[in-house]
N, C-alpha and C. Protein backbone atom coordinates (compact mmCIF):
# COMPACT_ATOMS: atom_id res chain seq x y z
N UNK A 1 0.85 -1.18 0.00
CA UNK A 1 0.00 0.00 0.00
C UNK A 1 0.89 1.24 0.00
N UNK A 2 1.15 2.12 -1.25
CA UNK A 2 1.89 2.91 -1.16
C UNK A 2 1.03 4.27 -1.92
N UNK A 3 0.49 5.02 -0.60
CA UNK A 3 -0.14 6.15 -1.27
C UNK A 3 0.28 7.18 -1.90
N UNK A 4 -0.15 8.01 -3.03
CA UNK A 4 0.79 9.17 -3.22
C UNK A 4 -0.06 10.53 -2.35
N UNK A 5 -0.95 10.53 -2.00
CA UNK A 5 -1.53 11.66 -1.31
C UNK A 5 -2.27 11.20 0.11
N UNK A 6 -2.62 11.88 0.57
CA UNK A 6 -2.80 11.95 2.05
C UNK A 6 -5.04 11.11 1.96
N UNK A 7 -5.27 10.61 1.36
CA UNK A 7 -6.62 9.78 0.82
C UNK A 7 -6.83 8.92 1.98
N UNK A 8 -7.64 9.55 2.79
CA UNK A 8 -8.61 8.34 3.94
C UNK A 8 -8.96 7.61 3.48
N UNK A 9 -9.30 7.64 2.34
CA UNK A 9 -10.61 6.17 2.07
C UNK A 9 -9.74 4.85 1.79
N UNK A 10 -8.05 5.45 2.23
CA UNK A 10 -7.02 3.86 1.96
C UNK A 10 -7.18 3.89 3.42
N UNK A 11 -7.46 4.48 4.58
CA UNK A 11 -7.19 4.01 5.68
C UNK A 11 -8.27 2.80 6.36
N UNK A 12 -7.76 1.35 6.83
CA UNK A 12 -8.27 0.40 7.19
C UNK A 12 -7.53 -0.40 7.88
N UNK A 13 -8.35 -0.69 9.11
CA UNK A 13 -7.56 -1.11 10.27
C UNK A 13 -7.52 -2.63 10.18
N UNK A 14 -6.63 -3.46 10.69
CA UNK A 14 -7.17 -4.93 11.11
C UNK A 14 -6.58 -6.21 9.89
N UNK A 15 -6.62 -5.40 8.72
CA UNK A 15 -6.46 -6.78 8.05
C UNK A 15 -4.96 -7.40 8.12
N UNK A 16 -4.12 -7.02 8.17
CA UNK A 16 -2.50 -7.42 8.55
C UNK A 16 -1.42 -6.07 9.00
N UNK A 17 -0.75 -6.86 9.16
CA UNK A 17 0.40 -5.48 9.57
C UNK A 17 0.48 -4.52 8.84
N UNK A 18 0.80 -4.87 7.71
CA UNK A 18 1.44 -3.86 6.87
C UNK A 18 0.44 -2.60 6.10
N UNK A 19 -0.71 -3.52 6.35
CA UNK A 19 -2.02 -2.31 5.83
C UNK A 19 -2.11 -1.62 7.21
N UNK A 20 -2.09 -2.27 8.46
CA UNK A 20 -2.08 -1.36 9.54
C UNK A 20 -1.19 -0.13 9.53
N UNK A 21 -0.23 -0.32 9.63
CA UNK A 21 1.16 0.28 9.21
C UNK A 21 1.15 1.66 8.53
N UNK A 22 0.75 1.05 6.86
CA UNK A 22 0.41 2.22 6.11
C UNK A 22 -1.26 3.20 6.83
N UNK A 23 -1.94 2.54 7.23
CA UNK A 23 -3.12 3.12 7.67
C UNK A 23 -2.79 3.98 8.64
N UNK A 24 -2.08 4.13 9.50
CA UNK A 24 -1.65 4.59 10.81
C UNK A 24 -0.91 6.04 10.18
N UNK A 25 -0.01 5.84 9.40
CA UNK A 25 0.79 6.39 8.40
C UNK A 25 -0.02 7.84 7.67
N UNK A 26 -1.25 7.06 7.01
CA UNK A 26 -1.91 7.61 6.43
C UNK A 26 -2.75 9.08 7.79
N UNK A 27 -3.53 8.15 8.83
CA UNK A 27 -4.39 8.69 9.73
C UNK A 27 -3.74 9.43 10.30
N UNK A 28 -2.27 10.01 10.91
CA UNK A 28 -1.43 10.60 11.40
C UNK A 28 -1.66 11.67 10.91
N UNK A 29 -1.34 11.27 9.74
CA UNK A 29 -0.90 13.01 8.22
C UNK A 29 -2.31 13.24 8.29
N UNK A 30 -3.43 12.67 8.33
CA UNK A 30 -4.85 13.53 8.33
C UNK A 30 -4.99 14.25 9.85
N UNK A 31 -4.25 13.63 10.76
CA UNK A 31 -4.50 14.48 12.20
C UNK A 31 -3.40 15.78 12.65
N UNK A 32 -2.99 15.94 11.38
CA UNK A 32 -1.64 16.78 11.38
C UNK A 32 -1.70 17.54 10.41
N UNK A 33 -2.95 17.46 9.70
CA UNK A 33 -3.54 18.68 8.79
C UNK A 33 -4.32 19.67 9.34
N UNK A 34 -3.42 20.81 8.90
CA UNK A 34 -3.09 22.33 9.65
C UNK A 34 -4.94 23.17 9.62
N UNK A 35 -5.58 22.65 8.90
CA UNK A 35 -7.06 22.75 8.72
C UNK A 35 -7.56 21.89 9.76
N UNK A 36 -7.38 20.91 10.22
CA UNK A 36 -8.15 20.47 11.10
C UNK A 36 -7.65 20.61 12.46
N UNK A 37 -6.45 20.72 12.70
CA UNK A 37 -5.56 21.23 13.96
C UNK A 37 -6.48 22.60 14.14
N UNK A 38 -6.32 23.21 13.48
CA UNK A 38 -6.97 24.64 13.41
C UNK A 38 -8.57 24.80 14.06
N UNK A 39 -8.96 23.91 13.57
CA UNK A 39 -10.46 23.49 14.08
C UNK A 39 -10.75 23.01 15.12
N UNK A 40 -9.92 21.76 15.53
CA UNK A 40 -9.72 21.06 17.03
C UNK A 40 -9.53 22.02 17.94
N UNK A 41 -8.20 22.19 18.10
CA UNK A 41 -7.42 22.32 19.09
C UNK A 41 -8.15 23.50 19.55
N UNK A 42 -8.35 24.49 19.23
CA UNK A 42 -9.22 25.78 20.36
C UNK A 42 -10.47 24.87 21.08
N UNK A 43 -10.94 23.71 20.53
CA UNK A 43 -11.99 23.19 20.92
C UNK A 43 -11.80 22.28 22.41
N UNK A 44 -10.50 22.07 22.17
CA UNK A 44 -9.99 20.80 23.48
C UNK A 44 -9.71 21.19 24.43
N UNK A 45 -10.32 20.48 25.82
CA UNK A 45 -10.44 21.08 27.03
C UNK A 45 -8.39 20.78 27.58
N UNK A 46 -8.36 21.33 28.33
CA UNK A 46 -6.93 21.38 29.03
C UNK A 46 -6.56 19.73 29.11
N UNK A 47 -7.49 19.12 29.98
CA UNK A 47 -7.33 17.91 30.30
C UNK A 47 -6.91 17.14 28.55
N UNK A 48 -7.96 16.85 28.07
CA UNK A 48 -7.38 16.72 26.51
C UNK A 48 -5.91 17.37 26.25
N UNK A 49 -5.74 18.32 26.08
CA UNK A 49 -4.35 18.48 25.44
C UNK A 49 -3.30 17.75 26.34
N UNK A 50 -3.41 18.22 27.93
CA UNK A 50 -2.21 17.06 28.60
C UNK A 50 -2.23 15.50 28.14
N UNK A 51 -3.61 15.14 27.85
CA UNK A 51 -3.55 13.73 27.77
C UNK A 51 -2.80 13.06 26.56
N UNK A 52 -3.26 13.92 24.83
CA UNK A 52 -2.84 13.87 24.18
C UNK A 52 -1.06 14.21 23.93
N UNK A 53 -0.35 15.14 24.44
CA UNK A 53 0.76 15.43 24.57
C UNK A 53 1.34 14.16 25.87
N UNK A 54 1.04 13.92 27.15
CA UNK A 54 1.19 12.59 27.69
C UNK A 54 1.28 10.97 26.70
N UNK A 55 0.80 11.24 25.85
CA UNK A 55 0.06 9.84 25.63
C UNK A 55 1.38 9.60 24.35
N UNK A 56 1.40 10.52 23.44
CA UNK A 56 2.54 10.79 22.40
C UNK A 56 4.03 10.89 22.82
N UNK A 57 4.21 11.43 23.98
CA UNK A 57 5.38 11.50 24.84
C UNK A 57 6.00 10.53 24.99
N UNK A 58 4.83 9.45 25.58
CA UNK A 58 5.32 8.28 25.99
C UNK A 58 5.50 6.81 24.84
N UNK A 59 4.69 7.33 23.96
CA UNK A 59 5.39 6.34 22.82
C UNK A 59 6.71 6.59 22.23
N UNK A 60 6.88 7.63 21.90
CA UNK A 60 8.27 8.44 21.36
C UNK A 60 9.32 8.02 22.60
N UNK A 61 9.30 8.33 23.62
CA UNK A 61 10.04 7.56 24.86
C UNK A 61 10.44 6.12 24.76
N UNK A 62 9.18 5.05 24.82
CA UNK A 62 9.14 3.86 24.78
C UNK A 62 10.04 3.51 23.53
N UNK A 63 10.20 4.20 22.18
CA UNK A 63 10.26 3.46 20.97
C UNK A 63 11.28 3.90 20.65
N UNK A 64 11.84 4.77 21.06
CA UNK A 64 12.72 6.02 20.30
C UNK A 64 14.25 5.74 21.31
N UNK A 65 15.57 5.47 21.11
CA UNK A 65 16.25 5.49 21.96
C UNK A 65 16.28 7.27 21.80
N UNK A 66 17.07 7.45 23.04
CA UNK A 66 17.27 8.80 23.21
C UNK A 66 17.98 10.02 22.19
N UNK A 67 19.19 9.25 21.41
CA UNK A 67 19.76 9.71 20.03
C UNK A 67 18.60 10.53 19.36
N UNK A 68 17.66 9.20 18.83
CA UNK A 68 16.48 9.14 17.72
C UNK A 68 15.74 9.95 18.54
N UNK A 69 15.45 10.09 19.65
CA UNK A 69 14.20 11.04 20.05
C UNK A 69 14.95 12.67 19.69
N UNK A 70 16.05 12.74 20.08
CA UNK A 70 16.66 14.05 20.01
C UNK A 70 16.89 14.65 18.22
N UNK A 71 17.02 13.66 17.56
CA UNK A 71 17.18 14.18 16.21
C UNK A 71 16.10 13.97 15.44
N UNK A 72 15.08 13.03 15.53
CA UNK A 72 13.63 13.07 14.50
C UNK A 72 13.17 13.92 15.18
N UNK A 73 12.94 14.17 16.87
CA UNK A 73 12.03 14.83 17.31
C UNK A 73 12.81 16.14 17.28
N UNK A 74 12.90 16.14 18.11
CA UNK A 74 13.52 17.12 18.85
C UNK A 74 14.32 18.38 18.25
């Protein structure tokens, strides 16, 4: 599954890894479009944003040695 544009209607969960993978891939870049950030985020209560910034923290932590967190992220 190799998309050339950012197209929900490829995103589908469940059937094997690798469609997971790309789906996740895909659903990210739609939650990171500056139009819908724009729309959300004034909408989300405090609690929401810690949770969401908590919740991302800790995967990037878990997955990322410290190098990789400092240079993709950081």
């Amino acid at each position: 599954m190799e998309p050339q544009e950012n197209d929900s209607s490829r995103i589908c969960f469940g059937l094997n890894r690798e469609t997971d993978e790309e789906s996740l891939r895909l659903f990210l870049r739609k939650i990171a479009d500056d139009r819908l950030l724009d729309t959300l985020i004034p909408r989300l209560r405090e609690e929401d944003v810690q949770d969401i910034v908590a919740f991302f923290s800790g995967i990037l932590h878990r997955y990322l040695r410290e190098k990789e967190y400092h240079t993709l992220f950081l």
